[in-house]
Protein backbone atom coordinates (compact mmCIF):
# COMPACT_ATOMS: atom_id res chain seq x y z
CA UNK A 1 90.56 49.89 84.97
CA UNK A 2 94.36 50.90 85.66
CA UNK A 3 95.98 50.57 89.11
CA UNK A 4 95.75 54.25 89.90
CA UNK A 5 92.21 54.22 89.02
CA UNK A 6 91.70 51.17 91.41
CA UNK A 7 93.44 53.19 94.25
CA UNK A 8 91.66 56.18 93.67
CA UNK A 9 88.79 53.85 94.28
CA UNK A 10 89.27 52.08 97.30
CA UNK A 11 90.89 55.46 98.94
CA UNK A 12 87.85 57.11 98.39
CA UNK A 13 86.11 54.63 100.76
CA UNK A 14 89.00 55.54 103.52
CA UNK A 15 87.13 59.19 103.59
CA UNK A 16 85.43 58.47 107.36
CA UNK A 17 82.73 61.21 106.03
CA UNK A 18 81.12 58.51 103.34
CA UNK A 19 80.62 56.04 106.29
CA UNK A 20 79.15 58.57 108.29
CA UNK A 21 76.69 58.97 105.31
CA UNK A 22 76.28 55.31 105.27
CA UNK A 23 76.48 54.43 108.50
CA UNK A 24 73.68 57.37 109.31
CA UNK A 25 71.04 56.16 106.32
CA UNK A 26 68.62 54.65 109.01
CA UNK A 27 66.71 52.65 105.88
CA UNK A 28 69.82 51.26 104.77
CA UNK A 29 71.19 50.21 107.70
CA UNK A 30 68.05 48.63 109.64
CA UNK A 31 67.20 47.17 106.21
CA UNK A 32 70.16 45.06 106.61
CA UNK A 33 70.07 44.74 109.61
CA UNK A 34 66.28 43.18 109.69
CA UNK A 35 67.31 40.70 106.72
CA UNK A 36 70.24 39.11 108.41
CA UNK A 37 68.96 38.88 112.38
CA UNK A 38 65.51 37.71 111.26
CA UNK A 39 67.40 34.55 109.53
CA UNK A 40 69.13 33.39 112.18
CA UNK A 41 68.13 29.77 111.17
CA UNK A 42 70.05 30.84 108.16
CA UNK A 43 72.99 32.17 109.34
CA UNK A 44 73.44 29.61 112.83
CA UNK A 45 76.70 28.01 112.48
CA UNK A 46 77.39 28.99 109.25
CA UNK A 47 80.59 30.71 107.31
CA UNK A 48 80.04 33.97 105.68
CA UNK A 49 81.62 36.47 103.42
CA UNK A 50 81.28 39.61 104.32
CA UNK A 51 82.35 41.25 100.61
CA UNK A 52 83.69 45.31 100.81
CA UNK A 53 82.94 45.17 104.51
CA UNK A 54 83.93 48.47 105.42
CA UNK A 55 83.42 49.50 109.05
CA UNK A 56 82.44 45.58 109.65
CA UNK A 57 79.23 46.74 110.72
CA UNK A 58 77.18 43.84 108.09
CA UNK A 59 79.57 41.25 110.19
CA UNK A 60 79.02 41.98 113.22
CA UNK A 61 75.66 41.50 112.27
CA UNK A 62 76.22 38.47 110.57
CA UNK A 63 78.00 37.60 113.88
CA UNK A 64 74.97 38.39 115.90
CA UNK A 65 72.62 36.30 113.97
CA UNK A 66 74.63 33.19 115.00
CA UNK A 67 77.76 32.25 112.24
CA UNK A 68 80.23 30.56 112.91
CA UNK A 69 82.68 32.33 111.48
CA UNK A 70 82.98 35.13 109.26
CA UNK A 71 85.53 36.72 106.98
CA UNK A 72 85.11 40.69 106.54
CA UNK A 73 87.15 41.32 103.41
CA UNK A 74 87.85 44.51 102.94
CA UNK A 75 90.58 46.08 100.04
CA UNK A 76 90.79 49.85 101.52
CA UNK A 77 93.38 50.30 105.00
CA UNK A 78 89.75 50.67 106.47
CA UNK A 79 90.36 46.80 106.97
CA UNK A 80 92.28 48.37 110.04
CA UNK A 81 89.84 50.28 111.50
CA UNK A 82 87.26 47.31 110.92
CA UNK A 83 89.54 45.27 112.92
CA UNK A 84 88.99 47.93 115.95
CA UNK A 85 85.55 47.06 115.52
CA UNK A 86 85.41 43.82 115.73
CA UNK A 87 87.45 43.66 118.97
CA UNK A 88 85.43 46.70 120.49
CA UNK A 89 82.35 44.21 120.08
CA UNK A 90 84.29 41.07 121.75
CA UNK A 91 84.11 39.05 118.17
CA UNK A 92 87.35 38.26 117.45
CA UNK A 93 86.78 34.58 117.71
CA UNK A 94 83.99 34.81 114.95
CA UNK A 95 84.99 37.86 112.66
CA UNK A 96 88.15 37.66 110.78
CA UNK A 97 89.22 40.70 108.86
CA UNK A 98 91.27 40.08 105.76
CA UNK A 99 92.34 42.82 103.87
CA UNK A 100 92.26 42.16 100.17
CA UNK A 101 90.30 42.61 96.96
CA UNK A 102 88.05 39.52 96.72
CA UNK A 103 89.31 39.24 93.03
CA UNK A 104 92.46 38.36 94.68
CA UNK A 105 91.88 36.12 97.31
CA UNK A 106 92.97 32.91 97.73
CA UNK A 107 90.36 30.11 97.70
CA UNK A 108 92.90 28.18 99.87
CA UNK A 109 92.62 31.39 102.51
CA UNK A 110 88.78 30.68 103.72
CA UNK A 111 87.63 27.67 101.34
CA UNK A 112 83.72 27.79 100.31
CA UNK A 113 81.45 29.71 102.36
CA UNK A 114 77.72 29.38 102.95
CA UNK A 115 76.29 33.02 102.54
CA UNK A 116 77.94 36.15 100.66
CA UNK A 117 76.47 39.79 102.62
CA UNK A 118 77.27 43.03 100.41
CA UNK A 119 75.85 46.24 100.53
CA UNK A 120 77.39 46.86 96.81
CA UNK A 121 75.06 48.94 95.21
CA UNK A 122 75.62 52.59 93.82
CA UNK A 123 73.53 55.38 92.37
CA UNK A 124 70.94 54.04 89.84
CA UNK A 125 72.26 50.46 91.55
CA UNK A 126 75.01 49.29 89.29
CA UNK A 127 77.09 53.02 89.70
CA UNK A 128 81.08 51.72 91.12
CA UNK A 129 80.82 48.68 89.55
CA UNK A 130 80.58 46.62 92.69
CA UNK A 131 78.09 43.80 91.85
CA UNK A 132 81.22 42.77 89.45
CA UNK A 133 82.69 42.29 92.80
CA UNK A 134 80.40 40.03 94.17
CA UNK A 135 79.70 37.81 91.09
CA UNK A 136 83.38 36.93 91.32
CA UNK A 137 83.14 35.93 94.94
CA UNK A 138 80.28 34.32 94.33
CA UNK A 139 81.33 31.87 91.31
CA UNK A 140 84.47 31.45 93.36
CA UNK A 141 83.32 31.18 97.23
CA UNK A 142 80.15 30.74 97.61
CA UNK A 143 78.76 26.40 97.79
CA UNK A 144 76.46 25.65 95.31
CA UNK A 145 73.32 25.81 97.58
CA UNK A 146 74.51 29.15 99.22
CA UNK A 147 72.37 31.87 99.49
CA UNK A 148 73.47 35.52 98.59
CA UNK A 149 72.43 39.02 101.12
CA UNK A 150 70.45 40.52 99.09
CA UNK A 151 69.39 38.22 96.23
CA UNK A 152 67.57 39.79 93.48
CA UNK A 153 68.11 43.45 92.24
CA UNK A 154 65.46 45.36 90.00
CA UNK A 155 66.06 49.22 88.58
CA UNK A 156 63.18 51.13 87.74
CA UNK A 157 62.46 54.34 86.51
CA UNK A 158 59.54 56.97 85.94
CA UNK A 159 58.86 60.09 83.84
CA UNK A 160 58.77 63.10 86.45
CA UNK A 161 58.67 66.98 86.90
CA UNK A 162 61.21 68.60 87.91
CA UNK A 163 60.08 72.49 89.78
CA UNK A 164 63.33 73.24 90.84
CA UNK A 165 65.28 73.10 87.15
CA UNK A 166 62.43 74.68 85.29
CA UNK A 167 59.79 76.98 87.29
CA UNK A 168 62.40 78.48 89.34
CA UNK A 169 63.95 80.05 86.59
CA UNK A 170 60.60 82.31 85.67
CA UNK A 171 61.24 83.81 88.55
CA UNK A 172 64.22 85.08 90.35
CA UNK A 173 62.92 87.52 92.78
CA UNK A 174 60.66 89.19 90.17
CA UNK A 175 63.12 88.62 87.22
CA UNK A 176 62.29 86.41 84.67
CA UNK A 177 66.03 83.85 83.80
CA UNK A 178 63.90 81.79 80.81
CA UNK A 179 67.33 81.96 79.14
CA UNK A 180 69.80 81.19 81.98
CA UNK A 181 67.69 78.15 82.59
CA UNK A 182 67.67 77.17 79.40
CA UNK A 183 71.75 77.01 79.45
CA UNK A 184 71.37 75.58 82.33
CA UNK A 185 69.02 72.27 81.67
CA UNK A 186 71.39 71.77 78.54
CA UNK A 187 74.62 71.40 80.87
CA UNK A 188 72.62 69.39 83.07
CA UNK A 189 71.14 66.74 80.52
CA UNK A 190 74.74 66.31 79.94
CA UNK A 191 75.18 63.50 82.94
CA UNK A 192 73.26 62.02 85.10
CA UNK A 193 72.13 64.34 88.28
CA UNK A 194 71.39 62.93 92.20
CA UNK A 195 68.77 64.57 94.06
CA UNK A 196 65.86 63.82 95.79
CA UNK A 197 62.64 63.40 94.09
CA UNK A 198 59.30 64.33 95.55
CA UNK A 199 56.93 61.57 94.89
CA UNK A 200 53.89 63.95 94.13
CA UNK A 201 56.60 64.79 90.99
CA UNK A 202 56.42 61.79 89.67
CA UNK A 203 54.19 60.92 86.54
CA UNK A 204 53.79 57.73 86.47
CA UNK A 205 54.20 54.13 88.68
CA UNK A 206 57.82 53.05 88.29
CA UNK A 207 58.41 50.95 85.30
CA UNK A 208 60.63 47.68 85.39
CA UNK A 209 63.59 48.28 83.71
CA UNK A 210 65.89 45.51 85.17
CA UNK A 211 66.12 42.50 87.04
CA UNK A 212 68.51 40.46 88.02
CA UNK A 213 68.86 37.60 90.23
CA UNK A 214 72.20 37.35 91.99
CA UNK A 215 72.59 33.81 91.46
CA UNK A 216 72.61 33.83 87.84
CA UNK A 217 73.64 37.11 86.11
CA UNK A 218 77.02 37.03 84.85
CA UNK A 219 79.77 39.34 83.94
CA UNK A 220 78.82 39.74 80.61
CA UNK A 221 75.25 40.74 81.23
CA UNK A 222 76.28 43.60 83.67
CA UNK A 223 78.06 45.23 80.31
CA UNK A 224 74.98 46.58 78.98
CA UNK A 225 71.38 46.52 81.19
CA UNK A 226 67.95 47.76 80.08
CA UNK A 227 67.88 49.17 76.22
CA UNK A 228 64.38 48.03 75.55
CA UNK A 229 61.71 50.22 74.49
CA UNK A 230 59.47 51.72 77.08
CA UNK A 231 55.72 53.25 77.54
CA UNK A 232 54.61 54.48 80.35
CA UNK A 233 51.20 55.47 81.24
CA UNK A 234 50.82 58.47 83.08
CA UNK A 235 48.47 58.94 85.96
CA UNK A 236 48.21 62.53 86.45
CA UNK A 237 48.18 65.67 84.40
CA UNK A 238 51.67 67.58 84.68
CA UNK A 239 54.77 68.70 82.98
CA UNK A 240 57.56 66.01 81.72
CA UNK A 241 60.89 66.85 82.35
CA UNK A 242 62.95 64.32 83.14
CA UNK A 243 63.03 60.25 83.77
CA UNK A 244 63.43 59.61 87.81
CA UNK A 245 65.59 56.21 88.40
CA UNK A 246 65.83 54.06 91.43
CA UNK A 247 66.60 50.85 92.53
CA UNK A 248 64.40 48.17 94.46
CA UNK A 249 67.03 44.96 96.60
CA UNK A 250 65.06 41.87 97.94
CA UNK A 251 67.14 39.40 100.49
CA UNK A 252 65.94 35.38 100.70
CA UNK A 253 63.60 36.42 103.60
CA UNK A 254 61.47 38.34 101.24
CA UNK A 255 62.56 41.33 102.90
CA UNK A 256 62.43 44.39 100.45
CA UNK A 257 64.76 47.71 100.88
CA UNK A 258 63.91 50.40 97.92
CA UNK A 259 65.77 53.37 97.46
CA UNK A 260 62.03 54.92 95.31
CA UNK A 261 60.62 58.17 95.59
CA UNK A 262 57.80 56.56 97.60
CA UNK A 263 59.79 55.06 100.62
CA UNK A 264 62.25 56.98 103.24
CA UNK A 265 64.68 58.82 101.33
CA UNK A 266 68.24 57.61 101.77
CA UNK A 267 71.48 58.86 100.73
CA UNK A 268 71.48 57.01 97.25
CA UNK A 269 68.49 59.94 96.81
CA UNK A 270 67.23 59.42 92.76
CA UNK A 271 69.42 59.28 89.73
CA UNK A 272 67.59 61.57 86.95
CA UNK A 273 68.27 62.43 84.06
CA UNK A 274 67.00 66.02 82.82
CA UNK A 275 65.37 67.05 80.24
CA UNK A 276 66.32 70.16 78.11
CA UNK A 277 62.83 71.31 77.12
CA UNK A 278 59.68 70.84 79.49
CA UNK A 279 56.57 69.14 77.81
CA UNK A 280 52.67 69.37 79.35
CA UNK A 281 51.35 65.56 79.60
CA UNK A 282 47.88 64.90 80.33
CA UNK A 283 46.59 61.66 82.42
CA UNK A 284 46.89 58.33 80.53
CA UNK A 285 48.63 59.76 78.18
CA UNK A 286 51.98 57.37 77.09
CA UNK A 287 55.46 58.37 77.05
CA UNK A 288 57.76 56.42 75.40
CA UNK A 289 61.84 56.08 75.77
CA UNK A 290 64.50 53.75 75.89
CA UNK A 291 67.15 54.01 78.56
CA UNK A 292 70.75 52.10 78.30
CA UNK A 293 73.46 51.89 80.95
CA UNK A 294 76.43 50.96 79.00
CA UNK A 295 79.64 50.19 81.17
CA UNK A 296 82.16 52.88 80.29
CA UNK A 297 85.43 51.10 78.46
CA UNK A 298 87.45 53.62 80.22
CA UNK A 299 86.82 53.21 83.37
CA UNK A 300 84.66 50.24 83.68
CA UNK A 301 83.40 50.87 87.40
CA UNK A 302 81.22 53.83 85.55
CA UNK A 303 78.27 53.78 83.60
CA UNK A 304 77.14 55.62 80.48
CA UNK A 305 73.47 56.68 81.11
CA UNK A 306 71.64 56.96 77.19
CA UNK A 307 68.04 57.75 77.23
CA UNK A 308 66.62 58.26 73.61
CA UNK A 309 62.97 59.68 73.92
CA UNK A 310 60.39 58.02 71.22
CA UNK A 311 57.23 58.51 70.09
CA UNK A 312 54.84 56.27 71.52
CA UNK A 313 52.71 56.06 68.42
CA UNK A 314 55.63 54.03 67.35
CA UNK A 315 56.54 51.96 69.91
CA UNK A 316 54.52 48.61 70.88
CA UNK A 317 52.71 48.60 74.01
CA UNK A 318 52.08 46.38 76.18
CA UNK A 319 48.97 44.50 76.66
CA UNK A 320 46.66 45.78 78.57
CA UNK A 321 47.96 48.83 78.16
CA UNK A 322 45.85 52.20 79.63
CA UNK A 323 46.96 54.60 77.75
CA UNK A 324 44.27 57.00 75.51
CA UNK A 325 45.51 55.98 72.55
CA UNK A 326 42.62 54.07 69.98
CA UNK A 327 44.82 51.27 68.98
CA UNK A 328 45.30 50.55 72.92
CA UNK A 329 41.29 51.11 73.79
CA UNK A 330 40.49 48.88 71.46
CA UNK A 331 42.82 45.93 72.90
CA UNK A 332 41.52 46.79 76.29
CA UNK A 333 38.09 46.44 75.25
CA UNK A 334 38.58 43.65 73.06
CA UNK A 335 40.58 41.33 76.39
CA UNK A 336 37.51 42.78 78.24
CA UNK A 337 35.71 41.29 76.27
CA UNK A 338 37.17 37.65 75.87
CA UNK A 339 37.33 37.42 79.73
CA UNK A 340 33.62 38.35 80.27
CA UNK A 341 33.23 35.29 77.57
CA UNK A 342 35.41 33.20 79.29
CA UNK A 343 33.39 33.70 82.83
CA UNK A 344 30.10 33.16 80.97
CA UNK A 345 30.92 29.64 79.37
CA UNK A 346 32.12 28.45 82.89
CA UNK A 347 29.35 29.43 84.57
């Protein structure tokens, strides 16, 4: 990514408007918030990084939940505003704002630290290119038995229905638009869209997509994610029209914050991607796709969302699977059949 594009980037974050989104996301912010105060045993006495701090809201948390010290790196001239913060909450003596890209910090600056916080993620979790971010402070900051707020990421997604891109277009105060919505879907299967999705609209249970544990995943393995064939079962008669996406962050508590259909919407919303043509399912019937998220070579903070739709007749399934499908009854029964076998001989 060029230098302007990198400015562009971190300038965007000096907008007081997106913290006021953040900063207002009541799930996001008391997920966080939980996670780190209900370690203290964790955080007593320790160092922490505090990685694209922002406001310095995560360290004064961090603060709170008894470190020792903390450094709340922060690239944007937010850093000075963060600084306000800090002193308005009489930490001085524990927080320590340093305004930098963590790429370019010094290791001579704060030496090793015991815990990494980072509320990185983006739409459909890996949107900004942020967790980049924190694998770099993490292979370079972080001791080897440090622990990492959150820890494990997972993406999922679902097919879904979508009212409000296809019925509303039947009719438009008694005129029927078939053909204006038609142009319309096919500009808006173009990208990605974000938008809340009921979760009586969705078809199925989320499907794994992704997961990736913090500690491990590398730089290379963020360039491409998912790109495996997918069935999914559906549970309820209904029209498919587009794949819902969201994105599921566990800390070392156990603690769980999940941006899915299902929980309290927060300003992440859903990444989906529409449709052009709507399609009647029926229950347990299987849809099959495979979705890729290909880092863009241009600008390699972005994503490229593919989603190629496949026929599920031709795509393995896994076992059990409950879809209607014979080949799939048959394996059902057949498992069925070698566990009631299984019982029997042990009893």
């Amino acid at each position: 990514m060029s230098d302007d594009n990198f400015s562009e980037y971190f300038e965007s974050y000096e907008n007081l408007d997106v913290h006021h989104l953040m900063l207002s996301d009541e799930p996001r912010m008391l997920s966080y918030k939980h996670a780190i105060l209900e370690c203290q045993e964790m955080f007593m006495d320790k160092v922490v990084m505090d990685v694209g701090a922002g406001t310095g809201i995560l360290s004064v948390f961090c603060a709170e939940a008894g470190a020792k010290k903390v450094y709340a790196v922060e690239a944007s001239e937010l850093a000075k505003l963060a600084e306000q913060v800090i002193n308005e909450n009489s930490l001085k003596s524990v927080v320590e704002v340093i305004k930098s890209q963590v790429e370019n910090l010094d290791i001579s600056i704060i030496g090793k630290v015991d815990i990494i916080v980072s509320e990185w993620m983006g739409f459909y979790l890996v949107h900004e290119g942020m967790l980049d971010s924190i694998i770099t402070a993490r292979d370079k900051f972080l001791r080897e038995d440090g622990q990492l707020f959150p820890c494990v990421a997972k993406l999922y997604a679902a097919p879904c229905q979508l009212p409000t891109f296809f019925e509303f277009w039947d009719n438009v105060h008694g005129v029927t638009m078939r053909c204006v919505g038609e142009q319309y879907r096919k500009s808006k299967s173009l990208k990605p869209e974000i938008l809340p999705v009921n979760q009586e609209d969705l078809l199925a249970e989320g499907k794994l997509l992704v997961w990736l544990d913090l500690h491990s995943v590398t730089h290379d393995e963020l360039d491409t994610l998912a790109g495996v064939d997918t069935v999914i079962t559906c549970n309820k008669n209904g029209k498919y029209q587009g794949v819902c996406i969201w994105f599921t962050v566990e800390f070392p508590n156990g603690h769980e914050f999940s941006t899915s259909p299902m929980n309290q919407p927060t300003h992440w919303k859903q990444t989906v991607i529409v449709l052009p043509e709507s399609n009647a399912v029926e229950k347990d019937e299987p849809i099959a796709f495979k979705l890729q998220l290909k880092k863009n070579s241009a600008t390699l903070k972005w994503y490229k969302l593919e989603l190629d739709l496949l026929d599920a007749n031709d795509v393995e399934h896994e076992l059990p699977c409950y879809c209607y499908l014979t080949k799939c009854i048959v394996a059902r029964t057949y498992i069925s059949e070698q566990t009631n076998d299984t019982h029997s001989d042990q009893e």
